[in-house]
N, C-alpha and C. Protein backbone atom coordinates (compact mmCIF):
# COMPACT_ATOMS: atom_id res chain seq x y z
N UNK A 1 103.11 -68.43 -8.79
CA UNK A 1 102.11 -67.84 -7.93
C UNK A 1 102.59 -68.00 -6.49
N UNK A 2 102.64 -66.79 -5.77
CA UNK A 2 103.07 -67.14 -4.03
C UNK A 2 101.76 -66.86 -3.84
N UNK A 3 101.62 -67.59 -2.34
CA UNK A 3 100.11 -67.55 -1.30
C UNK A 3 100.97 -66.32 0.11
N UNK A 4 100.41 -65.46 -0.01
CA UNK A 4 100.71 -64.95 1.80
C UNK A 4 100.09 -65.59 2.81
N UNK A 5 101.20 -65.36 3.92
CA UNK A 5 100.33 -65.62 5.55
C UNK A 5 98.83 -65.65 5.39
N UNK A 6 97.83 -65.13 4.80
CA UNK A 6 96.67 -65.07 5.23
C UNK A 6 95.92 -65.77 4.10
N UNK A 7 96.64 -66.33 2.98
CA UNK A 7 96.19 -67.39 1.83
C UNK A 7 95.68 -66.37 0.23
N UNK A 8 96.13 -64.96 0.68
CA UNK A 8 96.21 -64.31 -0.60
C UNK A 8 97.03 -64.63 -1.41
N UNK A 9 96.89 -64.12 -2.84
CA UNK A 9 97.81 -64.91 -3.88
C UNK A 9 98.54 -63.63 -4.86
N UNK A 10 99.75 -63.64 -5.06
CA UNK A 10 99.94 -62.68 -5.38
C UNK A 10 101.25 -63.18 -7.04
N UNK A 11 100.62 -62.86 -8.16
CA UNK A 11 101.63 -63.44 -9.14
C UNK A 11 102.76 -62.38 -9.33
N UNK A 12 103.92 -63.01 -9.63
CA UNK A 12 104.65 -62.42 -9.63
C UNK A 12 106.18 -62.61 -10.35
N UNK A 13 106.93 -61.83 -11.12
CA UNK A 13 107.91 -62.26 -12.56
C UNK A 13 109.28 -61.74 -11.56
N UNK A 14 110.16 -62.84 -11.47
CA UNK A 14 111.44 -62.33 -10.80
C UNK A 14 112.34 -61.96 -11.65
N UNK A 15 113.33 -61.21 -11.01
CA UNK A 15 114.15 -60.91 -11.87
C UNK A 15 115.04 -61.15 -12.27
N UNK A 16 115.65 -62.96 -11.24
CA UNK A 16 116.19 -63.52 -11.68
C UNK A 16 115.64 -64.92 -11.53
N UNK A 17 114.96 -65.50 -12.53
CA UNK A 17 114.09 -66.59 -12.22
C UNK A 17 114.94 -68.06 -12.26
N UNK A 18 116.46 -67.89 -12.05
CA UNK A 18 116.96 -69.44 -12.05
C UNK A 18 117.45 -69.43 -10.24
N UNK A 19 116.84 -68.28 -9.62
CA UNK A 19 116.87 -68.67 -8.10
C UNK A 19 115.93 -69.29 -7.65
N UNK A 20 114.74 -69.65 -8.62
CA UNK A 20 113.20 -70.45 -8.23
C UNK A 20 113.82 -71.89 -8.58
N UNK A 21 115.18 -72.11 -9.09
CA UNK A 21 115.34 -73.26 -8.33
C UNK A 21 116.02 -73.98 -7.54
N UNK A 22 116.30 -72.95 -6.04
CA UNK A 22 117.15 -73.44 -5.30
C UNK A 22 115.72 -73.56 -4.27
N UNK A 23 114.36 -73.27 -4.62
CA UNK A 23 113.40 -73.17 -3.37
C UNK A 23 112.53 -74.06 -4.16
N UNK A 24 111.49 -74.90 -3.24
CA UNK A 24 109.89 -75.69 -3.31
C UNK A 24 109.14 -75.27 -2.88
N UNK A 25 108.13 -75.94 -3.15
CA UNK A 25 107.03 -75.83 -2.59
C UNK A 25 106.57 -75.65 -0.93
N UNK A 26 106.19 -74.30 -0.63
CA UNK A 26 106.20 -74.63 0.67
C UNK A 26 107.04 -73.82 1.87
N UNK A 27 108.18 -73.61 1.05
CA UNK A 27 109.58 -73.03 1.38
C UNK A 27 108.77 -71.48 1.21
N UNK A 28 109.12 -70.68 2.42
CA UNK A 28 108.73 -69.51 2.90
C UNK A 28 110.50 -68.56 2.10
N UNK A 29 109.89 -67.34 1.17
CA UNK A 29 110.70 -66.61 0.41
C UNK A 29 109.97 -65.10 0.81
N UNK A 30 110.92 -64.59 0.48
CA UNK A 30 111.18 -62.85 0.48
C UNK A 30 110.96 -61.99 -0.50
N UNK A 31 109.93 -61.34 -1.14
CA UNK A 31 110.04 -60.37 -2.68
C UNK A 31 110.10 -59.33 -2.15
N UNK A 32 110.52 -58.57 -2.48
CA UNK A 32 110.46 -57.05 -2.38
C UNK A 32 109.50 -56.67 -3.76
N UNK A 33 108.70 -55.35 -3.86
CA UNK A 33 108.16 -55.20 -5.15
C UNK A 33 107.96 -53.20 -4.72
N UNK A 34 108.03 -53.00 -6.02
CA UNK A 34 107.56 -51.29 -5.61
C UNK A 34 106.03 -50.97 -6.62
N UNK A 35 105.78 -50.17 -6.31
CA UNK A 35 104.82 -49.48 -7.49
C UNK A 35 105.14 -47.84 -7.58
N UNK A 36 104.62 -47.20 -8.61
CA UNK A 36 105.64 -45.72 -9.24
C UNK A 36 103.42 -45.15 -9.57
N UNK A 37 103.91 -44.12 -9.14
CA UNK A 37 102.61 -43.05 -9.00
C UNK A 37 102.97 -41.48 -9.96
N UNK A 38 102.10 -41.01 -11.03
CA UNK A 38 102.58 -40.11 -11.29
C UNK A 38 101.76 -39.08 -11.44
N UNK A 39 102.26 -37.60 -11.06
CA UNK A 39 101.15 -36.71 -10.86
C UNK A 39 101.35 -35.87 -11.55
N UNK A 40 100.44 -34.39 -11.62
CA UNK A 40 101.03 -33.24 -12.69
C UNK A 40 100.39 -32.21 -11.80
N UNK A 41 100.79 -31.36 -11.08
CA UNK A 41 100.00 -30.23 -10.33
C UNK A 41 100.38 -28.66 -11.05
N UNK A 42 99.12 -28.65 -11.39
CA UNK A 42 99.01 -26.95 -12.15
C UNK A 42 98.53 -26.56 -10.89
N UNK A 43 98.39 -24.97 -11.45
CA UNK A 43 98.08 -23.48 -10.27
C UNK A 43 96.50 -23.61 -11.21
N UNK A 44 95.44 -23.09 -10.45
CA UNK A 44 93.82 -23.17 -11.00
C UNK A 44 93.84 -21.97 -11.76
N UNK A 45 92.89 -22.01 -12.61
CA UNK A 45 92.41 -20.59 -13.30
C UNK A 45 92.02 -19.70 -12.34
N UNK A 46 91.99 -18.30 -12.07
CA UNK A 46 91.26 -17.33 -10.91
C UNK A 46 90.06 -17.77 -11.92
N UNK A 47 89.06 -17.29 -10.83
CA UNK A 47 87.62 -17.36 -11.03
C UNK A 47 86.86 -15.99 -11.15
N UNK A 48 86.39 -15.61 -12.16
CA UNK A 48 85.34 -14.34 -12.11
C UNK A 48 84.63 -13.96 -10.84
């Protein structure tokens, strides 16, 4: 579990988890993370 600057908590699975042990408790770290959005855009039916 990391805490941000403002004491939010954010869980999170690395992708290489034997670098969690060169850091402690306390020790300020870097994640990068993305999220993926997916859409489908049709043309509408004309309308009567």
């Amino acid at each position: 579990m990391l805490k941000g600057p403002e004491g939010n908590e954010f869980e999170v699975t690395p992708l290489h988890p034997e670098n969690l042990d060169k850091v402690k408790v306390g020790d300020v770290v870097v994640f990068t993370y993305s999220q993926a959005v997916a859409a489908s855009v049709e043309k509408a039916l004309a309308s009567k």
